[in-house]
PDB file of N, CA and C in Angstrom:
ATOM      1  N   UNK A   1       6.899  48.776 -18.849  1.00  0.00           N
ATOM      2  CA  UNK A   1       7.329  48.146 -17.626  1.00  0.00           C
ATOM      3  C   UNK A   1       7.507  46.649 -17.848  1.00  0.00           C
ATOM      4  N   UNK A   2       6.736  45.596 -18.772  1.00  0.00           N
ATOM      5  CA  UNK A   2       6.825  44.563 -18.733  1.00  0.00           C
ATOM      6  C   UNK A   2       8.348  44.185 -19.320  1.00  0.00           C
ATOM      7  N   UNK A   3       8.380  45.140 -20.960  1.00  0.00           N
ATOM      8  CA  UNK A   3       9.700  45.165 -20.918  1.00  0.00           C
ATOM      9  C   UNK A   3      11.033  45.038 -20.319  1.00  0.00           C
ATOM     10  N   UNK A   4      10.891  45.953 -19.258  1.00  0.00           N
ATOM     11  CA  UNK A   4      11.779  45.864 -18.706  1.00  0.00           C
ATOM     12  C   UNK A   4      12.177  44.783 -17.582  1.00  0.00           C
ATOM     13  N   UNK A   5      11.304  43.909 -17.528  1.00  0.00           N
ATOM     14  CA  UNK A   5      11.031  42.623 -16.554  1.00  0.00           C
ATOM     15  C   UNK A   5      11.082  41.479 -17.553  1.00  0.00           C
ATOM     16  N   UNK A   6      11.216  41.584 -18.483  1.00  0.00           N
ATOM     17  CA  UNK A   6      11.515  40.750 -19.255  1.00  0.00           C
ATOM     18  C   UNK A   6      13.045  41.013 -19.536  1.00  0.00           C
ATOM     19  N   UNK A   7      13.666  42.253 -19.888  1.00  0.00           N
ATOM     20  CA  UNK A   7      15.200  42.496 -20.183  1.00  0.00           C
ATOM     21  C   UNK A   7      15.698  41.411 -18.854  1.00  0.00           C
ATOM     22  N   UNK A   8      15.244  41.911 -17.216  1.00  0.00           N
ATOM     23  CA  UNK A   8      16.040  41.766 -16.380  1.00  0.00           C
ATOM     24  C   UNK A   8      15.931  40.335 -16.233  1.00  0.00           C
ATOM     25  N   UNK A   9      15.104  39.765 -16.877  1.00  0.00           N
ATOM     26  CA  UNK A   9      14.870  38.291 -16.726  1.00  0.00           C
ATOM     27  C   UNK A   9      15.623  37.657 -17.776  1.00  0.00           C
ATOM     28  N   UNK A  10      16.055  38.318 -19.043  1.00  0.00           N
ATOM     29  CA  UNK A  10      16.666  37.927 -20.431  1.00  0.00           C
ATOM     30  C   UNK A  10      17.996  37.907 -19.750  1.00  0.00           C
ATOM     31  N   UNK A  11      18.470  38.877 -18.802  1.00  0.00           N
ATOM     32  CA  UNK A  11      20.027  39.146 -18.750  1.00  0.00           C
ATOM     33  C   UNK A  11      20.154  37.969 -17.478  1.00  0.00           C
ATOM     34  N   UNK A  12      19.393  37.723 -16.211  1.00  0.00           N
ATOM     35  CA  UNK A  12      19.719  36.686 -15.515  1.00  0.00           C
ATOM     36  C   UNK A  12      20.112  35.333 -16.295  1.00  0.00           C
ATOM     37  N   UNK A  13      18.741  35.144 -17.157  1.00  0.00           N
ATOM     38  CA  UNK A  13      18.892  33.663 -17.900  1.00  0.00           C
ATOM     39  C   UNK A  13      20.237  33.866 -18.420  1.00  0.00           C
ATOM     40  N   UNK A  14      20.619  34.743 -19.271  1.00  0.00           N
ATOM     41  CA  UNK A  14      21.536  34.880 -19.887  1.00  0.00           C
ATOM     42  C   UNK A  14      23.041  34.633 -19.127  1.00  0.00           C
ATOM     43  N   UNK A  15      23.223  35.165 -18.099  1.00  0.00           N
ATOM     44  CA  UNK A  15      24.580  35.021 -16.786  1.00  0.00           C
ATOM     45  C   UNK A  15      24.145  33.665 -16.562  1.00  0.00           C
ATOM     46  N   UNK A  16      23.155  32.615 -16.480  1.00  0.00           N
ATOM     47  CA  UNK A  16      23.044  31.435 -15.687  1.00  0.00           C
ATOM     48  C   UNK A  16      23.964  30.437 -17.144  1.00  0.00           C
ATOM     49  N   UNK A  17      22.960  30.622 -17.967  1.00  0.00           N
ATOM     50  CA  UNK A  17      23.501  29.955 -18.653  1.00  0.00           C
ATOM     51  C   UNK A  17      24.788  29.911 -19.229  1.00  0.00           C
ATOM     52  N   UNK A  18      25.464  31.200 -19.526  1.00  0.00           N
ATOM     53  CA  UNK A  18      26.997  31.224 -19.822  1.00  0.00           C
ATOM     54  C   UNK A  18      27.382  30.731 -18.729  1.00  0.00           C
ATOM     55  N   UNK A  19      27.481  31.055 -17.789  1.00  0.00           N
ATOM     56  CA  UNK A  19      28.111  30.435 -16.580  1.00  0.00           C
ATOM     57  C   UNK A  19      27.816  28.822 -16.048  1.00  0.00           C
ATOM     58  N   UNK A  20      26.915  27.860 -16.685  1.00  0.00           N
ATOM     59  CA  UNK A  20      26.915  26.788 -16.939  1.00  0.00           C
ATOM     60  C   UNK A  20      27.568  26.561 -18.236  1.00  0.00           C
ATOM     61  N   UNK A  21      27.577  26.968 -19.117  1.00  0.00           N
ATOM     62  CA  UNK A  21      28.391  26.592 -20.088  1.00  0.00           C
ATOM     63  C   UNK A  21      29.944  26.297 -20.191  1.00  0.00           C
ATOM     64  N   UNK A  22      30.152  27.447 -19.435  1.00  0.00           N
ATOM     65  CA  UNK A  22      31.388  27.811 -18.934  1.00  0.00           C
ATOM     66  C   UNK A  22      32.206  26.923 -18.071  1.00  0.00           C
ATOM     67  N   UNK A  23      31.362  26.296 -17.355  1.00  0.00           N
ATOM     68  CA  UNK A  23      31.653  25.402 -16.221  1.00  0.00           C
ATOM     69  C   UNK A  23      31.917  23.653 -17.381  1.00  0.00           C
ATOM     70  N   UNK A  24      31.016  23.462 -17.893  1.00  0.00           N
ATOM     71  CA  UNK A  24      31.314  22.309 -18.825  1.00  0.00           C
ATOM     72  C   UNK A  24      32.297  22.751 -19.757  1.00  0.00           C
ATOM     73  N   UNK A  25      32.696  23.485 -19.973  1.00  0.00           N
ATOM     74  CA  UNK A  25      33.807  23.207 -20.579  1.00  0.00           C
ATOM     75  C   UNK A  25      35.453  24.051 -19.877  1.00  0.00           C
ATOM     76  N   UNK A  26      35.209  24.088 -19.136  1.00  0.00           N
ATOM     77  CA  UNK A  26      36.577  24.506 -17.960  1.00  0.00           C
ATOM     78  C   UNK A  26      37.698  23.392 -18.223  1.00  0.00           C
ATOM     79  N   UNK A  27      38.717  24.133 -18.793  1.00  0.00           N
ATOM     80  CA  UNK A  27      39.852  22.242 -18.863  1.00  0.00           C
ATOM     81  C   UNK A  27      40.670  23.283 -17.429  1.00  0.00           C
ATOM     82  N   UNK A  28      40.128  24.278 -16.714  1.00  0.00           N
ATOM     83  CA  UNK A  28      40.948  24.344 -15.666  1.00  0.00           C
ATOM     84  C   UNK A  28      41.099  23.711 -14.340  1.00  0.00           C
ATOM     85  N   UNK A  29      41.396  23.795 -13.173  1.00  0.00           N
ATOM     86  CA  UNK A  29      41.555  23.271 -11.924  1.00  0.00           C
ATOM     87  C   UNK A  29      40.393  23.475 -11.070  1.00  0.00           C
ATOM     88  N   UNK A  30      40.040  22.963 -10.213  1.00  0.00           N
ATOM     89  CA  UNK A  30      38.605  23.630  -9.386  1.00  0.00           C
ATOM     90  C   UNK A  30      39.027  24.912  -8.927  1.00  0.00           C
ATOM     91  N   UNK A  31      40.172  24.789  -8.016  1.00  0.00           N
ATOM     92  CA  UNK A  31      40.443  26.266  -7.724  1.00  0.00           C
ATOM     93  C   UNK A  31      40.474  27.242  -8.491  1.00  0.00           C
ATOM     94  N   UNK A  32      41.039  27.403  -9.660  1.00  0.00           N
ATOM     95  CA  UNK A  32      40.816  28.279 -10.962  1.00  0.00           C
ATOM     96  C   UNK A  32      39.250  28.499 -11.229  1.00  0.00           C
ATOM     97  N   UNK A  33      38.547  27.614 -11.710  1.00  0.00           N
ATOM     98  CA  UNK A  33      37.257  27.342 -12.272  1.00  0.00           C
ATOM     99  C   UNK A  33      36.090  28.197 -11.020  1.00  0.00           C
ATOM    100  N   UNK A  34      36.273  28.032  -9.724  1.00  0.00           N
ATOM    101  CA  UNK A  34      35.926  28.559  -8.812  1.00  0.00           C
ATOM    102  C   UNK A  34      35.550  30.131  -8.955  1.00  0.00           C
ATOM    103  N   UNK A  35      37.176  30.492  -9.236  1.00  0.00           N
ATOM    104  CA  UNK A  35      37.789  31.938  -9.273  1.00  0.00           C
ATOM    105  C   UNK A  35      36.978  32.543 -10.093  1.00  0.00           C
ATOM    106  N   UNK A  36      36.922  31.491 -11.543  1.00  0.00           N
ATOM    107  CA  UNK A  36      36.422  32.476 -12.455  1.00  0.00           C
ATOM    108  C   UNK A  36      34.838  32.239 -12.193  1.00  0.00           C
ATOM    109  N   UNK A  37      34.211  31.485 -11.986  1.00  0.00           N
ATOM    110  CA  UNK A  37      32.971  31.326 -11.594  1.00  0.00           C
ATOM    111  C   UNK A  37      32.388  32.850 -10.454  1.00  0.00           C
ATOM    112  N   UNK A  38      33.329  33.104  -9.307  1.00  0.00           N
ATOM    113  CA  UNK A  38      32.983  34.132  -8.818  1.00  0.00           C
ATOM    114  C   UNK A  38      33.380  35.201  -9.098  1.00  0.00           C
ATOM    115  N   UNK A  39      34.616  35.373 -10.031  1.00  0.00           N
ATOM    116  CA  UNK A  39      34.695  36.995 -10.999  1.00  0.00           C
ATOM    117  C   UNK A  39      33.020  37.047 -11.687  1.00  0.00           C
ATOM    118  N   UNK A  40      32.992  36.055 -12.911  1.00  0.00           N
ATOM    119  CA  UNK A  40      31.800  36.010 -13.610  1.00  0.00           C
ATOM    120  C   UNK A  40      30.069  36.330 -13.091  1.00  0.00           C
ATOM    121  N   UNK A  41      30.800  35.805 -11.768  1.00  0.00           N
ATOM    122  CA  UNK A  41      28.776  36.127 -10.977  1.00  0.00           C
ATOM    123  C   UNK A  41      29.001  37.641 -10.454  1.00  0.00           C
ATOM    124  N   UNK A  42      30.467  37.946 -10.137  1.00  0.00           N
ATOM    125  CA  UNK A  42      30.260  39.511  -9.683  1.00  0.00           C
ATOM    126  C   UNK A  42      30.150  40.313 -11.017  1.00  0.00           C
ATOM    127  N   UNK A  43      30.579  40.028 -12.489  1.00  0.00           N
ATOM    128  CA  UNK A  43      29.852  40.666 -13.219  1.00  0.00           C
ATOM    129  C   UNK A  43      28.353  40.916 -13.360  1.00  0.00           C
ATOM    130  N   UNK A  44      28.083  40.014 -13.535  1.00  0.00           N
ATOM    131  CA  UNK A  44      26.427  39.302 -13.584  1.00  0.00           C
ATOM    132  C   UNK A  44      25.763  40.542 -12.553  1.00  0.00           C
ATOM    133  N   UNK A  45      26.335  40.076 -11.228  1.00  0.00           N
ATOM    134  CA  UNK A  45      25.775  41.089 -10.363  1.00  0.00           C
ATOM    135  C   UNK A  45      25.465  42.449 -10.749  1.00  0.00           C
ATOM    136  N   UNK A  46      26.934  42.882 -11.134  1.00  0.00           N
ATOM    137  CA  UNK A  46      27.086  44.095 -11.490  1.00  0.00           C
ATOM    138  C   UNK A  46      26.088  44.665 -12.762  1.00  0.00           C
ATOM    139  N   UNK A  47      26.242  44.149 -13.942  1.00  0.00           N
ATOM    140  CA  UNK A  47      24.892  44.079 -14.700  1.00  0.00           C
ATOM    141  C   UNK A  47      23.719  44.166 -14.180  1.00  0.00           C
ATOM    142  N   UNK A  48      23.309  43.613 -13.414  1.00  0.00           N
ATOM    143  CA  UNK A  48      22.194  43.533 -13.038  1.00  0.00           C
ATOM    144  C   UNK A  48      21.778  44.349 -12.205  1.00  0.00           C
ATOM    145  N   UNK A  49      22.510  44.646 -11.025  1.00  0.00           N
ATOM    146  CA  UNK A  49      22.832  46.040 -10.347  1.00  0.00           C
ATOM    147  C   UNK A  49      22.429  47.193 -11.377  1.00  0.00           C
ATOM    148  N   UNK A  50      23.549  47.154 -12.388  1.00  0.00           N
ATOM    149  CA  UNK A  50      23.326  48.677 -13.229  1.00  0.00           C
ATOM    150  C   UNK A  50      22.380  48.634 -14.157  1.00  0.00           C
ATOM    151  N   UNK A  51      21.675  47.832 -14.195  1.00  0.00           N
ATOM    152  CA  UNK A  51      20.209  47.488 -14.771  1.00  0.00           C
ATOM    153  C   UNK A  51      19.186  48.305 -14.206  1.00  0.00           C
ATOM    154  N   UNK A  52      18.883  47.118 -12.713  1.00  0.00           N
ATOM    155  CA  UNK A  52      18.138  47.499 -11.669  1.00  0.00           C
ATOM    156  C   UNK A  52      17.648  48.899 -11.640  1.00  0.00           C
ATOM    157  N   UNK A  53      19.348  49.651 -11.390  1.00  0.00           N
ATOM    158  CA  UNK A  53      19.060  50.835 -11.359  1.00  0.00           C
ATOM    159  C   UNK A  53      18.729  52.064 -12.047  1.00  0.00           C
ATOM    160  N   UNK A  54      19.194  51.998 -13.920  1.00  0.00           N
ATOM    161  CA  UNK A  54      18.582  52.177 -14.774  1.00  0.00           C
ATOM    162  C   UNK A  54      17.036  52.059 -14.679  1.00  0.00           C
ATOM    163  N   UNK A  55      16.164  51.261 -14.459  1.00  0.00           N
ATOM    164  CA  UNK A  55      14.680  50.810 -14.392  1.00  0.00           C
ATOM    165  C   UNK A  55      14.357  51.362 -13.397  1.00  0.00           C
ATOM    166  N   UNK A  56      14.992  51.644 -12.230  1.00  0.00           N
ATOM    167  CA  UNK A  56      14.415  52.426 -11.457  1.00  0.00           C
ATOM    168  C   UNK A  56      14.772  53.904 -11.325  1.00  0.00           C
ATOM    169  N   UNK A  57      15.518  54.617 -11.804  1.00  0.00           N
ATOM    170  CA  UNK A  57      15.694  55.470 -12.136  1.00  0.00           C
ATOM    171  C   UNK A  57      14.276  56.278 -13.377  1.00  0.00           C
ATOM    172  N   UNK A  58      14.449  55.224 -14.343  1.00  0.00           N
ATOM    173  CA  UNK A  58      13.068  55.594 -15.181  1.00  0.00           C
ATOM    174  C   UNK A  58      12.013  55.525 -15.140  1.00  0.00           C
ATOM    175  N   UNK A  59      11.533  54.527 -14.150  1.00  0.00           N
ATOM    176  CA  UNK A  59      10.720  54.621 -13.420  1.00  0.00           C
ATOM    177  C   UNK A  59       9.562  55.659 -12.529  1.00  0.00           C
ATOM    178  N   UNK A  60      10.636  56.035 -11.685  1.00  0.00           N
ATOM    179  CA  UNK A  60      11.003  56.958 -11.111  1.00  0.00           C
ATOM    180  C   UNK A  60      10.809  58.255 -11.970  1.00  0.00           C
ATOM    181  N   UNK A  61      11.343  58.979 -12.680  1.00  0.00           N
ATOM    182  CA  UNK A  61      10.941  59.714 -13.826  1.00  0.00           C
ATOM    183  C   UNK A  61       9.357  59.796 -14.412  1.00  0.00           C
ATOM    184  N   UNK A  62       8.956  58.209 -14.915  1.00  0.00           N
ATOM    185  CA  UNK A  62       8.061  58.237 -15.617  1.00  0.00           C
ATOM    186  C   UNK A  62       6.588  58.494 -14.639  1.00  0.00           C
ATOM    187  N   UNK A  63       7.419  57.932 -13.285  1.00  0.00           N
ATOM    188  CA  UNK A  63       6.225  58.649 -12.184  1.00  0.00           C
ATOM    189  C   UNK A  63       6.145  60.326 -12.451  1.00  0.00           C
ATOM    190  N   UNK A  64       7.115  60.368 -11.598  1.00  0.00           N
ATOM    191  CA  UNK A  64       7.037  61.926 -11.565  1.00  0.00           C
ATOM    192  C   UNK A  64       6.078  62.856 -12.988  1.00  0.00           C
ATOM    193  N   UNK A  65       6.877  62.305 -13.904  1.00  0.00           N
ATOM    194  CA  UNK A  65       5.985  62.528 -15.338  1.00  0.00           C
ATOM    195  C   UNK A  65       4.412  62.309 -15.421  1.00  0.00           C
ATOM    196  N   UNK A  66       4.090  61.534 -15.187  1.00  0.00           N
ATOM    197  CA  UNK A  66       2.809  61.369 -14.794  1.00  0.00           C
ATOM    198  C   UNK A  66       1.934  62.151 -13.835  1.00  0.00           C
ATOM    199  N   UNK A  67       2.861  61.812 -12.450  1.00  0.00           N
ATOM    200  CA  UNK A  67       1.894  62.914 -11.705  1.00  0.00           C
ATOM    201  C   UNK A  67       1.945  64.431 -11.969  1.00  0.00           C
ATOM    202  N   UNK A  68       2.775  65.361 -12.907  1.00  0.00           N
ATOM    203  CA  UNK A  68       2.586  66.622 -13.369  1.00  0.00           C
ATOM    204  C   UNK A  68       1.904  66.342 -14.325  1.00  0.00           C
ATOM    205  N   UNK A  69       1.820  65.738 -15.280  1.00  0.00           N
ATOM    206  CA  UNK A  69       0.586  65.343 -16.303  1.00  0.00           C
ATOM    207  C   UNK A  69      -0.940  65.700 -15.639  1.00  0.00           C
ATOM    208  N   UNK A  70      -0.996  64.811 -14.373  1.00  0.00           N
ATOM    209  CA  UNK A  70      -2.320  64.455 -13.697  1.00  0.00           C
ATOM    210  C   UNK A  70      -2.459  65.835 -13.657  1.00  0.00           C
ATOM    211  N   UNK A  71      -1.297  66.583 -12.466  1.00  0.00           N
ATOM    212  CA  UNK A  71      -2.038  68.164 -11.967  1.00  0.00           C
ATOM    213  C   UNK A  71      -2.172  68.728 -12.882  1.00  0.00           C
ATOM    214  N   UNK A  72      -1.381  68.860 -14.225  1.00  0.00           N
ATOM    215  CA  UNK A  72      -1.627  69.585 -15.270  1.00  0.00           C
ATOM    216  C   UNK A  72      -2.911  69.588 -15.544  1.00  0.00           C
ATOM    217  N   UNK A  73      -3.780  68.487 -15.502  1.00  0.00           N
ATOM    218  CA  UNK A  73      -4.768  68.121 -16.230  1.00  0.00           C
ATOM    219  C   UNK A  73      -6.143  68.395 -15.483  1.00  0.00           C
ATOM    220  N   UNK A  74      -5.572  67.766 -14.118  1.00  0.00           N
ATOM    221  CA  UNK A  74      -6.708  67.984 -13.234  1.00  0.00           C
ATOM    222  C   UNK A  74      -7.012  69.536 -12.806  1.00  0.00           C
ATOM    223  N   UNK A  75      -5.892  70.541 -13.021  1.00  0.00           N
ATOM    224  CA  UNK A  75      -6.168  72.096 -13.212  1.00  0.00           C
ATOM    225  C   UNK A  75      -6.934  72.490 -14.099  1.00  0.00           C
ATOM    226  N   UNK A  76      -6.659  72.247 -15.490  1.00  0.00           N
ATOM    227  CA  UNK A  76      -7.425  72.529 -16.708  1.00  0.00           C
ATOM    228  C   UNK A  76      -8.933  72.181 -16.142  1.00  0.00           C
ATOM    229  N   UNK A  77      -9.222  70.925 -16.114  1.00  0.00           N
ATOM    230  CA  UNK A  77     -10.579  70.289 -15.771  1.00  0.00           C
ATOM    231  C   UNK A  77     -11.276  71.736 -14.719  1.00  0.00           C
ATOM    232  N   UNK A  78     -10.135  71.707 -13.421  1.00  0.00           N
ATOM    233  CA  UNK A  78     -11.187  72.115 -12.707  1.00  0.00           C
ATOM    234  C   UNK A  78     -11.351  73.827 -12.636  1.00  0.00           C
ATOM    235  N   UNK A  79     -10.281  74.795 -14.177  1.00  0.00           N
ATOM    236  CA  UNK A  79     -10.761  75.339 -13.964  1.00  0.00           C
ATOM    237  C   UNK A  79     -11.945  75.793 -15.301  1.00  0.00           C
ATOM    238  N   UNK A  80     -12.071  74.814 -16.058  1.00  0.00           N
ATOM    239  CA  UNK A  80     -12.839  74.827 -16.928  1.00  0.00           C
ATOM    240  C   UNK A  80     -14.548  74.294 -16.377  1.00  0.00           C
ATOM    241  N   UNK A  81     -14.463  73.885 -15.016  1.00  0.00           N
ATOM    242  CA  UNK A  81     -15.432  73.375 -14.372  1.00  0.00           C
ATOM    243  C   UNK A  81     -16.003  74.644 -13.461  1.00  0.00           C
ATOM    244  N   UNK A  82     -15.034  75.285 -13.472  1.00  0.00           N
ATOM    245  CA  UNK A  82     -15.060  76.960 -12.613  1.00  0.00           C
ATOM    246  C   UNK A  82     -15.925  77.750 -13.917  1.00  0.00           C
ATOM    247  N   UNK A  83     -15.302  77.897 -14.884  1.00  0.00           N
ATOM    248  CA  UNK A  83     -15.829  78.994 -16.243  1.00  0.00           C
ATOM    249  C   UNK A  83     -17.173  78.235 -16.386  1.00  0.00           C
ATOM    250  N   UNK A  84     -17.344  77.026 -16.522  1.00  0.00           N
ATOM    251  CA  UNK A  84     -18.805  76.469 -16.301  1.00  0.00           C
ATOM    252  C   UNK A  84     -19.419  76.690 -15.334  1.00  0.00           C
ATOM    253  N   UNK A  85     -19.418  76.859 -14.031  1.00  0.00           N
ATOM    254  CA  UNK A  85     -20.106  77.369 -13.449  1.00  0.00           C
ATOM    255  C   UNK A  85     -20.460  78.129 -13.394  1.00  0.00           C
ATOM    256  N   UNK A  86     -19.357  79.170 -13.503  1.00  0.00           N
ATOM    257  CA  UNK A  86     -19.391  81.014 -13.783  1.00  0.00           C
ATOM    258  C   UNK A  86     -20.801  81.110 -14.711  1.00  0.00           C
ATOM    259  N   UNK A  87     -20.972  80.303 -15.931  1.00  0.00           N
ATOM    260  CA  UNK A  87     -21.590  80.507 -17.166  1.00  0.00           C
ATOM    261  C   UNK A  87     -22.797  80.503 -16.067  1.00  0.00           C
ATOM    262  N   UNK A  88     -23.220  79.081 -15.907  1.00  0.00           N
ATOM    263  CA  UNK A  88     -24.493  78.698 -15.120  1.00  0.00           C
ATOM    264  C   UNK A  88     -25.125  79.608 -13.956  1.00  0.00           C
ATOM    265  N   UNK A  89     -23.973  80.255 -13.235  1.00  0.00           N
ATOM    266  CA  UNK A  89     -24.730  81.029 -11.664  1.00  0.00           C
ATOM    267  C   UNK A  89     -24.716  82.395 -12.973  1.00  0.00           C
ATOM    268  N   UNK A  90     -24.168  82.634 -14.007  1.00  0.00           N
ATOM    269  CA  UNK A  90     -24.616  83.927 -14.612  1.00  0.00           C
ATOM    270  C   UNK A  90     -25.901  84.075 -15.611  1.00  0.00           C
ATOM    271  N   UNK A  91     -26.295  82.698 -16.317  1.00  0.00           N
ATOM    272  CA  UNK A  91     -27.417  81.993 -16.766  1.00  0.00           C
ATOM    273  C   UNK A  91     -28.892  82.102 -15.437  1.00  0.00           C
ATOM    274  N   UNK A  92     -28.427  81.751 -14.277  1.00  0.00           N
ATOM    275  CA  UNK A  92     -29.237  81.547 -13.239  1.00  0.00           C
ATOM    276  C   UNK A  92     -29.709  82.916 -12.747  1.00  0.00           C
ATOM    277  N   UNK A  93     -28.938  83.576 -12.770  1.00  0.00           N
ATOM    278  CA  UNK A  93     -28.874  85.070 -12.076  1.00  0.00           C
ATOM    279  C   UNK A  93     -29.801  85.959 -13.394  1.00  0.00           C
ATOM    280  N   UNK A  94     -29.624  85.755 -13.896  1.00  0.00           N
ATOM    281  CA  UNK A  94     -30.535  86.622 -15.504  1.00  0.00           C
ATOM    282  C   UNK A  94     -31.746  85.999 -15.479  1.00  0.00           C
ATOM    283  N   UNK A  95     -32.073  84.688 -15.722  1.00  0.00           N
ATOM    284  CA  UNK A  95     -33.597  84.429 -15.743  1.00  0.00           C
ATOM    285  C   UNK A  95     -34.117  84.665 -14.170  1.00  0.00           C
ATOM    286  N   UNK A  96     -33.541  84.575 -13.267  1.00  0.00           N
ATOM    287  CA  UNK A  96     -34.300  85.030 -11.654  1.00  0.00           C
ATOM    288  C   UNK A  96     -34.428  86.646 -11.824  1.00  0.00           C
ATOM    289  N   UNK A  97     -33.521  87.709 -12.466  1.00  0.00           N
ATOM    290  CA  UNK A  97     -33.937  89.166 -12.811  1.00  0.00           C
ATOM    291  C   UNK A  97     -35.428  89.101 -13.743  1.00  0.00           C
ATOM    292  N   UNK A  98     -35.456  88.420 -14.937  1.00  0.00           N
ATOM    293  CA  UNK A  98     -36.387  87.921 -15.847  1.00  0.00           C
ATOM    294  C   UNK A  98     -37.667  87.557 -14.777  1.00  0.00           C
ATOM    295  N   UNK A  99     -37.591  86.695 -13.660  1.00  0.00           N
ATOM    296  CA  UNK A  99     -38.901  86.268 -13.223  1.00  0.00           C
ATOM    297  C   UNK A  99     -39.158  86.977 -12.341  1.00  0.00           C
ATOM    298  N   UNK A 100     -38.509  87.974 -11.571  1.00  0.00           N
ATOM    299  CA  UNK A 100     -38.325  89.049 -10.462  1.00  0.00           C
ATOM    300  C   UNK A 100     -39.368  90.160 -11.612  1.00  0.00           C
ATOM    301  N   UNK A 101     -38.687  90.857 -12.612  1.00  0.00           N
ATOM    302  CA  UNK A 101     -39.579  91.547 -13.527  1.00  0.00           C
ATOM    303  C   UNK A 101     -41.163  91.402 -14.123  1.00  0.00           C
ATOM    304  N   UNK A 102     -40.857  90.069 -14.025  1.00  0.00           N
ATOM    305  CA  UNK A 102     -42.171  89.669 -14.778  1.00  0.00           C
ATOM    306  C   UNK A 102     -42.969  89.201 -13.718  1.00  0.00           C
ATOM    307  N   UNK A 103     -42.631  88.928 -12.364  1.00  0.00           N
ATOM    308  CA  UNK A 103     -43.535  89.122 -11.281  1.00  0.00           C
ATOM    309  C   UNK A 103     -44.090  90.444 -10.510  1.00  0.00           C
ATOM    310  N   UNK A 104     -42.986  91.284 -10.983  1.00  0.00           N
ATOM    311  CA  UNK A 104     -43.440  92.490 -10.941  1.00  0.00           C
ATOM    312  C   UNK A 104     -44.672  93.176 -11.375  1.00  0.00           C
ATOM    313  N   UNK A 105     -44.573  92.697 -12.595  1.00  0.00           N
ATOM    314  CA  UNK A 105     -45.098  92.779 -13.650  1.00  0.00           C
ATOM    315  C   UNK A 105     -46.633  92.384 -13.362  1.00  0.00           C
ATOM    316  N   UNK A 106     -46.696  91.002 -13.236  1.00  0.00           N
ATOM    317  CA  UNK A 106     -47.854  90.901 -12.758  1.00  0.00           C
ATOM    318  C   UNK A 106     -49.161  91.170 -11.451  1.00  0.00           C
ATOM    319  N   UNK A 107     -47.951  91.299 -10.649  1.00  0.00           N
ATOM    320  CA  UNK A 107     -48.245  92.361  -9.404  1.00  0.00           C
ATOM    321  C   UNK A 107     -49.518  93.884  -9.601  1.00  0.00           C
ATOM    322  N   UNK A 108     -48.242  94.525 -10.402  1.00  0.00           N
ATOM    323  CA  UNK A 108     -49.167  95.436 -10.908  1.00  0.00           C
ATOM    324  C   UNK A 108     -50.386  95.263 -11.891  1.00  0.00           C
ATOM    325  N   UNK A 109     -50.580  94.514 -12.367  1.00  0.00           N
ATOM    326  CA  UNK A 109     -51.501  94.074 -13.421  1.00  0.00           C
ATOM    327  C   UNK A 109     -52.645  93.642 -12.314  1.00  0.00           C
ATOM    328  N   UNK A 110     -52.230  93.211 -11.423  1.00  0.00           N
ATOM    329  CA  UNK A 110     -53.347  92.627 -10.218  1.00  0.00           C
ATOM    330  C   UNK A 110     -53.894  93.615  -9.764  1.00  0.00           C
ATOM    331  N   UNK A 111     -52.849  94.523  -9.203  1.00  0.00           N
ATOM    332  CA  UNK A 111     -53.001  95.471  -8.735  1.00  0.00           C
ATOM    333  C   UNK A 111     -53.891  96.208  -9.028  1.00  0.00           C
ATOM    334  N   UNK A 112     -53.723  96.931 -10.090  1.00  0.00           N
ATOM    335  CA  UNK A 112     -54.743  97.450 -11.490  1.00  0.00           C
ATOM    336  C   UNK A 112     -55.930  97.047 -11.755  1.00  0.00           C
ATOM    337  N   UNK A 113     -55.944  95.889 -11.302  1.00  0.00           N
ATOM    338  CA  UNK A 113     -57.969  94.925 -11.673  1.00  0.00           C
ATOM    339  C   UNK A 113     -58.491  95.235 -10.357  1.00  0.00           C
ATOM    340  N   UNK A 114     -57.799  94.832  -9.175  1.00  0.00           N
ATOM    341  CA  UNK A 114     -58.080  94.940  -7.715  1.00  0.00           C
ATOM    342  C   UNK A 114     -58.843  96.579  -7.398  1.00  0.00           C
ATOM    343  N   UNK A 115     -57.883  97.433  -8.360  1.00  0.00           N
ATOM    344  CA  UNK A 115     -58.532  99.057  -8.360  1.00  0.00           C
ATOM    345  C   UNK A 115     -59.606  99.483  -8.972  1.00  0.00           C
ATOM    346  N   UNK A 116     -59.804  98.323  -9.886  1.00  0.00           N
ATOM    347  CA  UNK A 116     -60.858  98.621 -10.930  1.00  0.00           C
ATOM    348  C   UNK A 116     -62.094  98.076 -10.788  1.00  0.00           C
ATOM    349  N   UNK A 117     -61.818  97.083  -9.904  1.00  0.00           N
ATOM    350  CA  UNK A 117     -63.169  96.250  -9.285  1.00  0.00           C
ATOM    351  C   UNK A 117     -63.889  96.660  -8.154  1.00  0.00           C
TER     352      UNK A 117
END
């Protein structure tokens, strides 16, 4: 982007100064010199115009490019943040069977002394 703010700034300087140059050395009439002075700035314009719009055109693009990048990315993330969870509530769910059993477990073992005493 800076680039391109530098081109559009290279091509203004560039129209100012030919067009001062141009002017010092005119062996024409004012009315002539005029003429060509405002053909020359409607080039300039025009350049700059079809500049402008070039840069914003790509611009424009390089957005768009970006924000499918982002969703691209921010999908992956969140559904790799999904399979991680999946892992964890299936991690979570096995050791609570594990402490469900083994409280069982000890239940009866209580149970068993409680009968025996």
């Amino acid at each position: 982007m800076a680039n391109t703010g530098n081109t559009l700034l290279a091509l203004i300087t560039g129209a100012a100064i030919g067009a001062g140059i141009g002017l010092l050395y005119a062996p024409e009439s004012g009315e002539k010199t005029r003429k060509r002075i405002k053909s020359e700035s409607d080039k300039a314009q025009e350049r700059f115009n079809k500049k402008y719009n070039e840069t914003s055109s790509n611009l424009t693009e390089k957005a768009k490019k970006a924000r499918l990048d982002f969703e691209e990315r921010l999908g992956e993330t969140l559904s790799s943040a999904s399979h991680k969870a999946d892992d964890i509530l299936s991690a979570m769910e096995s050791k609570l069977e594990e402490l469900r059993k083994q409280n069982s477990k000890l239940n009866k073992e209580a149970e068993t002394k409680a009968k025996k005493a």
